[in-house]
PDB file of N, CA and C in Angstrom:
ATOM      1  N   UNK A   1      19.133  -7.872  -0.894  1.00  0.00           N
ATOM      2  CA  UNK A   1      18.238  -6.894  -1.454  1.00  0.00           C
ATOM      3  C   UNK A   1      16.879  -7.024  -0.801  1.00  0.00           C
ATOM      4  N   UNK A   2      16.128  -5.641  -0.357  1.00  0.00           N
ATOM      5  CA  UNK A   2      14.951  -5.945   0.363  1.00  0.00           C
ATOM      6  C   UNK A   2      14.040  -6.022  -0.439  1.00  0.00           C
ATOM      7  N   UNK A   3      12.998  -6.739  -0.538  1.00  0.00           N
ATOM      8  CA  UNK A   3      11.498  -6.929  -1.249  1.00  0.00           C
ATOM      9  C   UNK A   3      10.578  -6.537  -0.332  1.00  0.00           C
ATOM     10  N   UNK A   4       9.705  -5.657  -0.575  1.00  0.00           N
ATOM     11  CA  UNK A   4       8.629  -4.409   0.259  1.00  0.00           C
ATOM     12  C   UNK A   4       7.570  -5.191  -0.697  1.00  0.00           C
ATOM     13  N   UNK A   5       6.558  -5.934   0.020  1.00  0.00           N
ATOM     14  CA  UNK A   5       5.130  -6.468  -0.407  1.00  0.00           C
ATOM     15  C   UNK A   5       4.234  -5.908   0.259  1.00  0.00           C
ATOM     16  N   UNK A   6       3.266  -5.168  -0.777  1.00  0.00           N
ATOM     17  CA  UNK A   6       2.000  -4.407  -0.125  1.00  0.00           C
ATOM     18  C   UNK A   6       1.114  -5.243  -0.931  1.00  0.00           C
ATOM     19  N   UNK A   7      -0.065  -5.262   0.238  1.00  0.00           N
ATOM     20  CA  UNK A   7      -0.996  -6.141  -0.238  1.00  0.00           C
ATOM     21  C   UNK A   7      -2.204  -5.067   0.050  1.00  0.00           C
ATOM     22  N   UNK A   8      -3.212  -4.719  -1.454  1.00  0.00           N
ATOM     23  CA  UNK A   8      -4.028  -3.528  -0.772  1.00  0.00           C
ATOM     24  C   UNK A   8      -5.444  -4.399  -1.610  1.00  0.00           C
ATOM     25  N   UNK A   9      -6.663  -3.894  -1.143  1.00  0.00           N
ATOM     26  CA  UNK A   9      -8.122  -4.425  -1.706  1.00  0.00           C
ATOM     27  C   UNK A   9      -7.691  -3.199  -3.291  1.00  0.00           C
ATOM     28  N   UNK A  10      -8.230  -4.212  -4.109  1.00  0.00           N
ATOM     29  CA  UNK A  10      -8.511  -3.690  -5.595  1.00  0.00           C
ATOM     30  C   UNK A  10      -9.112  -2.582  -5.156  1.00  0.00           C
ATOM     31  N   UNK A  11      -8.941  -1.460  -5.976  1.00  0.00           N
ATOM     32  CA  UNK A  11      -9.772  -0.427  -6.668  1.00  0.00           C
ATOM     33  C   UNK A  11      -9.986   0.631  -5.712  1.00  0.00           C
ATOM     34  N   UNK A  12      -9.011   0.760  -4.278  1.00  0.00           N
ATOM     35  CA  UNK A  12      -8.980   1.427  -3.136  1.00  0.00           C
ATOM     36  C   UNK A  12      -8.384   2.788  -3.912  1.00  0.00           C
ATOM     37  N   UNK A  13      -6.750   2.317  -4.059  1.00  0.00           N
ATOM     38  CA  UNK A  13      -5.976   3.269  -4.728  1.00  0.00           C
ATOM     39  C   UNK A  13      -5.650   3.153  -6.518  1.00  0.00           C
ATOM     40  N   UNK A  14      -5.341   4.599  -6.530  1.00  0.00           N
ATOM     41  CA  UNK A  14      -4.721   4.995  -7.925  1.00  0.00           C
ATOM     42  C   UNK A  14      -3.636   4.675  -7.856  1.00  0.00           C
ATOM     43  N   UNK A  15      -3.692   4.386  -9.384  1.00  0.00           N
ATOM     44  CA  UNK A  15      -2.513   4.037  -9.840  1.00  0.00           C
ATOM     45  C   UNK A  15      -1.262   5.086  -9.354  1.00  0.00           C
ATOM     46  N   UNK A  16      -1.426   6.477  -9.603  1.00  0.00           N
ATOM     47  CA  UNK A  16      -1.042   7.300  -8.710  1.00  0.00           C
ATOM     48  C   UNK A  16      -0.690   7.147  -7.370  1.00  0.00           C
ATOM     49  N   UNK A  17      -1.516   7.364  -6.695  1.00  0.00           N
ATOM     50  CA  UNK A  17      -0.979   6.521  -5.168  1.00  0.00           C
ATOM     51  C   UNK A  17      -0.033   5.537  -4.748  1.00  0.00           C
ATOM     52  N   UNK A  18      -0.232   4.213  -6.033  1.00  0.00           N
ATOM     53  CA  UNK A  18       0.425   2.859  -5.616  1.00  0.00           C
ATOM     54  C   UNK A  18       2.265   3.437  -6.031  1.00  0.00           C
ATOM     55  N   UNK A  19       1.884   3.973  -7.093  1.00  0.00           N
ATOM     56  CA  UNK A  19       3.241   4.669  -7.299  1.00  0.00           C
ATOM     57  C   UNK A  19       4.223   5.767  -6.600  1.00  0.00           C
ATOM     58  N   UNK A  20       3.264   6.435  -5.949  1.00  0.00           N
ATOM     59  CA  UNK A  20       3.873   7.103  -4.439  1.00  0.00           C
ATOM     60  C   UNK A  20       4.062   6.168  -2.952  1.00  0.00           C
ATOM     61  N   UNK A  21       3.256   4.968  -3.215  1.00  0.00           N
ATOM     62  CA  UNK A  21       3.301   4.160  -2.075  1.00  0.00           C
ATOM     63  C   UNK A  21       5.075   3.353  -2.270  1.00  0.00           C
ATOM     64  N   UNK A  22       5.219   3.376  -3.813  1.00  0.00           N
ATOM     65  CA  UNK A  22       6.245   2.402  -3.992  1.00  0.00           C
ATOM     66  C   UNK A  22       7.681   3.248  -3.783  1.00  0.00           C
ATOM     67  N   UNK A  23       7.709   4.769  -4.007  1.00  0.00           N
ATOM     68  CA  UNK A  23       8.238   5.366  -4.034  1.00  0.00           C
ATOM     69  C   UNK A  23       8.693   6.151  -2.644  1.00  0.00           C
ATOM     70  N   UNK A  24       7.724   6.129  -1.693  1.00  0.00           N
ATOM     71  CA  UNK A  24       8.184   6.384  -0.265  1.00  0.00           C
ATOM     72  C   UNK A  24       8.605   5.158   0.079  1.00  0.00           C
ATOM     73  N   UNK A  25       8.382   3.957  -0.163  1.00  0.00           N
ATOM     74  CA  UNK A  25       8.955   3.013   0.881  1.00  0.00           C
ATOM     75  C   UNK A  25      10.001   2.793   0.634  1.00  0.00           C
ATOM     76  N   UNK A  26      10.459   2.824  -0.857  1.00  0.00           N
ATOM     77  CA  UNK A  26      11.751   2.762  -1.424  1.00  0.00           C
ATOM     78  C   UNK A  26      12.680   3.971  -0.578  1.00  0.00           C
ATOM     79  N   UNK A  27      12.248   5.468  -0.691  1.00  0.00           N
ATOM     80  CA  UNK A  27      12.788   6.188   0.092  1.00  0.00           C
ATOM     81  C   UNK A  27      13.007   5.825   1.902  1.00  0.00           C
ATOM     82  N   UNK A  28      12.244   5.203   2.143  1.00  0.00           N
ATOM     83  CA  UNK A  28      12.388   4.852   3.883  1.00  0.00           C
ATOM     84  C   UNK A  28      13.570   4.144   3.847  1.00  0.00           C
ATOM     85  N   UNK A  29      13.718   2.799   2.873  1.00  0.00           N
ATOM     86  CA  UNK A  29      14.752   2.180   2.909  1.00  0.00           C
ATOM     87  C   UNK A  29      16.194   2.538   2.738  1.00  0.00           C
ATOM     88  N   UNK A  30      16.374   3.612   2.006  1.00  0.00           N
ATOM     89  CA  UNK A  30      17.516   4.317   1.704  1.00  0.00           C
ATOM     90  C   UNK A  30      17.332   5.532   3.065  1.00  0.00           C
ATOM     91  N   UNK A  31      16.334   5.877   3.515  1.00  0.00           N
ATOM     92  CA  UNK A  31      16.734   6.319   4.868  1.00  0.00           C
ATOM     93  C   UNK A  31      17.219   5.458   6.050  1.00  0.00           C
ATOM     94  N   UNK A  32      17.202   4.132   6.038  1.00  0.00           N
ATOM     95  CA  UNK A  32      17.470   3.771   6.755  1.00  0.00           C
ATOM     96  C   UNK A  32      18.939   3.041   6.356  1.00  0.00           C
ATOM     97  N   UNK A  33      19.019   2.868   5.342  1.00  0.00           N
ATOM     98  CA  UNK A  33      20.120   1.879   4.961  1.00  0.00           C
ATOM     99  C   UNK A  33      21.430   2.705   4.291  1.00  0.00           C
ATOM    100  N   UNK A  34      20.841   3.976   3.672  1.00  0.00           N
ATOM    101  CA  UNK A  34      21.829   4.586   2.900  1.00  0.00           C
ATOM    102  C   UNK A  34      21.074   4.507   1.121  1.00  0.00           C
ATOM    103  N   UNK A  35      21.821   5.360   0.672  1.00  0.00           N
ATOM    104  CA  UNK A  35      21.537   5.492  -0.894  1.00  0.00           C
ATOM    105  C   UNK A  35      21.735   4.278  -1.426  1.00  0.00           C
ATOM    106  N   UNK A  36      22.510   3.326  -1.480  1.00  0.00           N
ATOM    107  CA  UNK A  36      22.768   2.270  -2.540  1.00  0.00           C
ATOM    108  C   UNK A  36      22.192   1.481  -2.251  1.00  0.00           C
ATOM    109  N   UNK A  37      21.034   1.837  -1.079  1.00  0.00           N
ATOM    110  CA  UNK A  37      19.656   0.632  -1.006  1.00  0.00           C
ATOM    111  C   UNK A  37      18.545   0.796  -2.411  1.00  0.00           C
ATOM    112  N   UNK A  38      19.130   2.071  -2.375  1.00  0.00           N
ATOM    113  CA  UNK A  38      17.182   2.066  -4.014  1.00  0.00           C
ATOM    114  C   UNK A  38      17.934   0.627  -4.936  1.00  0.00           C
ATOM    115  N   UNK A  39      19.369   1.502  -5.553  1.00  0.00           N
ATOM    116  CA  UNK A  39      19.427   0.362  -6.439  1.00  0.00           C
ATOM    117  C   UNK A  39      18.722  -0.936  -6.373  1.00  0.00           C
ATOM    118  N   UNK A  40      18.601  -1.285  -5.305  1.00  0.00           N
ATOM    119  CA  UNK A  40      18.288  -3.115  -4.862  1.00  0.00           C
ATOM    120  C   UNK A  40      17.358  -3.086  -4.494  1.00  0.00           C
ATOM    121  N   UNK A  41      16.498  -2.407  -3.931  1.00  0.00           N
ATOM    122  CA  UNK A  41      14.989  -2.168  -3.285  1.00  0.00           C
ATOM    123  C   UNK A  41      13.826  -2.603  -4.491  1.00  0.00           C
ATOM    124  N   UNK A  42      13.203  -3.557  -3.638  1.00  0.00           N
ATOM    125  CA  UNK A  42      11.962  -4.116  -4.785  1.00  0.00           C
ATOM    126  C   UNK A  42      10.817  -4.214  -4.078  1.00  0.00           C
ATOM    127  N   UNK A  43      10.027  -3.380  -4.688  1.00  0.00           N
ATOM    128  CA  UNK A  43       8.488  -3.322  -4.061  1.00  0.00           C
ATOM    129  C   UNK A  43       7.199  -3.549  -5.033  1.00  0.00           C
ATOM    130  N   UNK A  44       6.891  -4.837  -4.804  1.00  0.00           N
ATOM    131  CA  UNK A  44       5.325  -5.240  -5.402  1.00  0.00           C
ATOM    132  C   UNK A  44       4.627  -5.085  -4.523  1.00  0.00           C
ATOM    133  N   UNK A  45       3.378  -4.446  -5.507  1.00  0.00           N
ATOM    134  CA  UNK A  45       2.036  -3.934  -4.811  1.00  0.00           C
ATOM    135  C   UNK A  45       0.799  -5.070  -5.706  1.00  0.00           C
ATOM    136  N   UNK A  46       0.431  -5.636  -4.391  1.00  0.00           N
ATOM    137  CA  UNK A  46      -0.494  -6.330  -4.969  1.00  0.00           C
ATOM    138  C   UNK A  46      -1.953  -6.238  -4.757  1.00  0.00           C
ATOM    139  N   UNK A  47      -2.711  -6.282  -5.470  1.00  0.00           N
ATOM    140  CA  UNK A  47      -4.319  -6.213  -4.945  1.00  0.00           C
ATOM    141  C   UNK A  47      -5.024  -7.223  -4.995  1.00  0.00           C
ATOM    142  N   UNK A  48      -5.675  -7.579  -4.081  1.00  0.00           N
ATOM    143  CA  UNK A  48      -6.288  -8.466  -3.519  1.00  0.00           C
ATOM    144  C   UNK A  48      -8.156  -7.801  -3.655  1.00  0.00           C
ATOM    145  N   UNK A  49      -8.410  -9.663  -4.703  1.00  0.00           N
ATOM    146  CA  UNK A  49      -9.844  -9.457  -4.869  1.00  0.00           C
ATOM    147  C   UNK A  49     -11.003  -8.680  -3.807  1.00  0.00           C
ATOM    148  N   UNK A  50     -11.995  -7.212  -4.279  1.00  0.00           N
ATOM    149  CA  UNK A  50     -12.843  -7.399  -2.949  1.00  0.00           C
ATOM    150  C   UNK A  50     -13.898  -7.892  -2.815  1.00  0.00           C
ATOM    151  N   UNK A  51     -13.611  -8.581  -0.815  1.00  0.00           N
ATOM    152  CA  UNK A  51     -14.315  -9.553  -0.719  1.00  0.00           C
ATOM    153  C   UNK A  51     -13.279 -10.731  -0.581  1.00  0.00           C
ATOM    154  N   UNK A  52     -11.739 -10.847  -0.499  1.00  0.00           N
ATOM    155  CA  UNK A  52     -11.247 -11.852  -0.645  1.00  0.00           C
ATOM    156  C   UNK A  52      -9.965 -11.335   0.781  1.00  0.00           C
ATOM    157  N   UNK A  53     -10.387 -10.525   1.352  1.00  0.00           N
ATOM    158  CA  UNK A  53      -9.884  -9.749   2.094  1.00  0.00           C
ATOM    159  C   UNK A  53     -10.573  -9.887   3.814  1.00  0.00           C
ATOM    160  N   UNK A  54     -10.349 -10.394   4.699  1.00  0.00           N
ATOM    161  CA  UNK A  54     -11.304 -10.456   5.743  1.00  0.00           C
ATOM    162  C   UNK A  54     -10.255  -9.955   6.992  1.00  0.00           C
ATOM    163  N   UNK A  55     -11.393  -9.284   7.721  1.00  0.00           N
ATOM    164  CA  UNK A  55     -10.836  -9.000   9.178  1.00  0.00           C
ATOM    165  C   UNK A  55     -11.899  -9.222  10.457  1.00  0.00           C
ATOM    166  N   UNK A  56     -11.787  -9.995  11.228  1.00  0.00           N
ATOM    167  CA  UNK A  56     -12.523 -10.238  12.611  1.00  0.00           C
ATOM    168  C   UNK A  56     -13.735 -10.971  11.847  1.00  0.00           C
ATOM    169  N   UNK A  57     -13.025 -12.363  10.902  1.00  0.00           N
ATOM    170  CA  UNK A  57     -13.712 -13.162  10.441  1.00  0.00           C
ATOM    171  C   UNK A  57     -14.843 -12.369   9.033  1.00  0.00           C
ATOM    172  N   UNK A  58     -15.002 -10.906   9.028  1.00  0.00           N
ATOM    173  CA  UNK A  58     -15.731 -10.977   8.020  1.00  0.00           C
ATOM    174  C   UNK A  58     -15.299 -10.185   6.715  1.00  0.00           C
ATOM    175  N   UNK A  59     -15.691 -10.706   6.045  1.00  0.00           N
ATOM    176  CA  UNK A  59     -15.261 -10.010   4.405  1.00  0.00           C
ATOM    177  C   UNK A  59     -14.739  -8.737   4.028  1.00  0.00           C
ATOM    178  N   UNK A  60     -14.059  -8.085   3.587  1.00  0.00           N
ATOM    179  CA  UNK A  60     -14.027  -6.722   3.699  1.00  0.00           C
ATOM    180  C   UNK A  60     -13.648  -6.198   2.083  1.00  0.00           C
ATOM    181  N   UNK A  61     -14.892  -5.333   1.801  1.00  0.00           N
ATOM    182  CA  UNK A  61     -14.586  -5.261   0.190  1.00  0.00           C
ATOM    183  C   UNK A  61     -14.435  -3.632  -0.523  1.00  0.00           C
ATOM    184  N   UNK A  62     -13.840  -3.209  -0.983  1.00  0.00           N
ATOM    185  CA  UNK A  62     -13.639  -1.807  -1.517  1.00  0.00           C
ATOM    186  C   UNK A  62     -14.448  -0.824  -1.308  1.00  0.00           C
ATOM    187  N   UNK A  63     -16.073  -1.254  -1.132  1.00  0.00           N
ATOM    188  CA  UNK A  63     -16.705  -0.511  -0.499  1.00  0.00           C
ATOM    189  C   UNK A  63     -16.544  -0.163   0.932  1.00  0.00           C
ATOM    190  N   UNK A  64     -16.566  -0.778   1.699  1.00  0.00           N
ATOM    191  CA  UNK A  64     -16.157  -1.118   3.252  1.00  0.00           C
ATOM    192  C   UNK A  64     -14.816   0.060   3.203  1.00  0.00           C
ATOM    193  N   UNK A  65     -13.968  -0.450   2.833  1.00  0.00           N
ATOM    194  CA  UNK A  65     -12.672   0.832   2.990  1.00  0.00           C
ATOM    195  C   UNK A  65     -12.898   2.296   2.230  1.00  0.00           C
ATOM    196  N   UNK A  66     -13.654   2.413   1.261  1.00  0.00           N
ATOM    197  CA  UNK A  66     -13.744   3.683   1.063  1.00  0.00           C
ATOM    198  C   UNK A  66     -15.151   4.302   1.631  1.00  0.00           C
ATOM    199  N   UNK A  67     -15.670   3.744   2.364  1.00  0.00           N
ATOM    200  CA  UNK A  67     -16.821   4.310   3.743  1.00  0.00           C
ATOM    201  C   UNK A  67     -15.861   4.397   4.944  1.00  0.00           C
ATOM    202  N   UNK A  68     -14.852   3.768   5.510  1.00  0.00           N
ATOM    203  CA  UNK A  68     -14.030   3.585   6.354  1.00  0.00           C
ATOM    204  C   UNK A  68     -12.830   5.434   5.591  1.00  0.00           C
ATOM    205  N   UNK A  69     -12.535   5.083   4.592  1.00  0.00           N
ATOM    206  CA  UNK A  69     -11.778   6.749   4.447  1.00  0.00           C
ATOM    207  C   UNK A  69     -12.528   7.625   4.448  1.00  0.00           C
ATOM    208  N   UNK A  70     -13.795   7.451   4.138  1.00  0.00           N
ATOM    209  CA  UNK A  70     -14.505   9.040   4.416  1.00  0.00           C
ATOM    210  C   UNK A  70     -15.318   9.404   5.661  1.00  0.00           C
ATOM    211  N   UNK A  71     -14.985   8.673   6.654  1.00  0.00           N
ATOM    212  CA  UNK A  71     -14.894   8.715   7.930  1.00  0.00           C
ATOM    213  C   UNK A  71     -13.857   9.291   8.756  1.00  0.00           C
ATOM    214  N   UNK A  72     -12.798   9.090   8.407  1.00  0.00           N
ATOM    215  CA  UNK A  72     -11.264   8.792   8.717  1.00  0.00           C
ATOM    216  C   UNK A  72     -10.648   9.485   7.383  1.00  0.00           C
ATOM    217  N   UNK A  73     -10.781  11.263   7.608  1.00  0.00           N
ATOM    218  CA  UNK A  73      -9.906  11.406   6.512  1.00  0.00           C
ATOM    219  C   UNK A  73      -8.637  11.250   6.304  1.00  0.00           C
ATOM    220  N   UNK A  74      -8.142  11.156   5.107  1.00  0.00           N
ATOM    221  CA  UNK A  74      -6.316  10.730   5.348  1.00  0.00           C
ATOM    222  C   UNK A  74      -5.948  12.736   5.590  1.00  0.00           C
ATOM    223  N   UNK A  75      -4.495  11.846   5.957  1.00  0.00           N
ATOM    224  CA  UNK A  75      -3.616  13.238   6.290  1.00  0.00           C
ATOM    225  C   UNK A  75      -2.851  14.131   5.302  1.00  0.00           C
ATOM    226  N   UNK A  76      -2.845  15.471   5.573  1.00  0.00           N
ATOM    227  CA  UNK A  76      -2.122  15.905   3.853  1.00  0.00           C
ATOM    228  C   UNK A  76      -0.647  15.612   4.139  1.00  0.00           C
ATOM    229  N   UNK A  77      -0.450  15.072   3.154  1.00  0.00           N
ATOM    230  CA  UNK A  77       1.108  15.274   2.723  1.00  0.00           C
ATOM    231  C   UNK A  77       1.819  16.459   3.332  1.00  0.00           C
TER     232      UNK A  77
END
């Protein structure tokens, strides 16, 4: 059975979101594996304190990524 671990900075996404995040990856897996992958497919989403999060040595905290998305808009569905 596959276990899908997302690790995202607190307070980025909605609860909404994390639940479409859990719900496409679950779908990728049954695209790739076949239908009787959901049954077994397990995906925790975890959030990680911000500020407890670093890249190229420096801190990176919920603010930082949502100045980084409104730069970089996301794509529509």
């Amino acid at each position: 059975m596959p276990l899908i671990n997302v690790k995202l900075i607190e307070g980025v996404f909605s609860p909404q979101q994390k639940q479409e995040i859990i719900r496409k990856l679950t779908d990728t897996m049954v695209e790739i594996e076949g239908e009787a992958m959901r049954a077994v497919t397990w995906t925790v989403v975890e959030e990680v304190k911000s500020g407890d999060w670093g890249i190229a040595g420096k801190p990176l905290t919920t603010s930082d990524v949502k100045a980084l998305a409104a730069v970089r808009p996301a794509k529509a569905a």
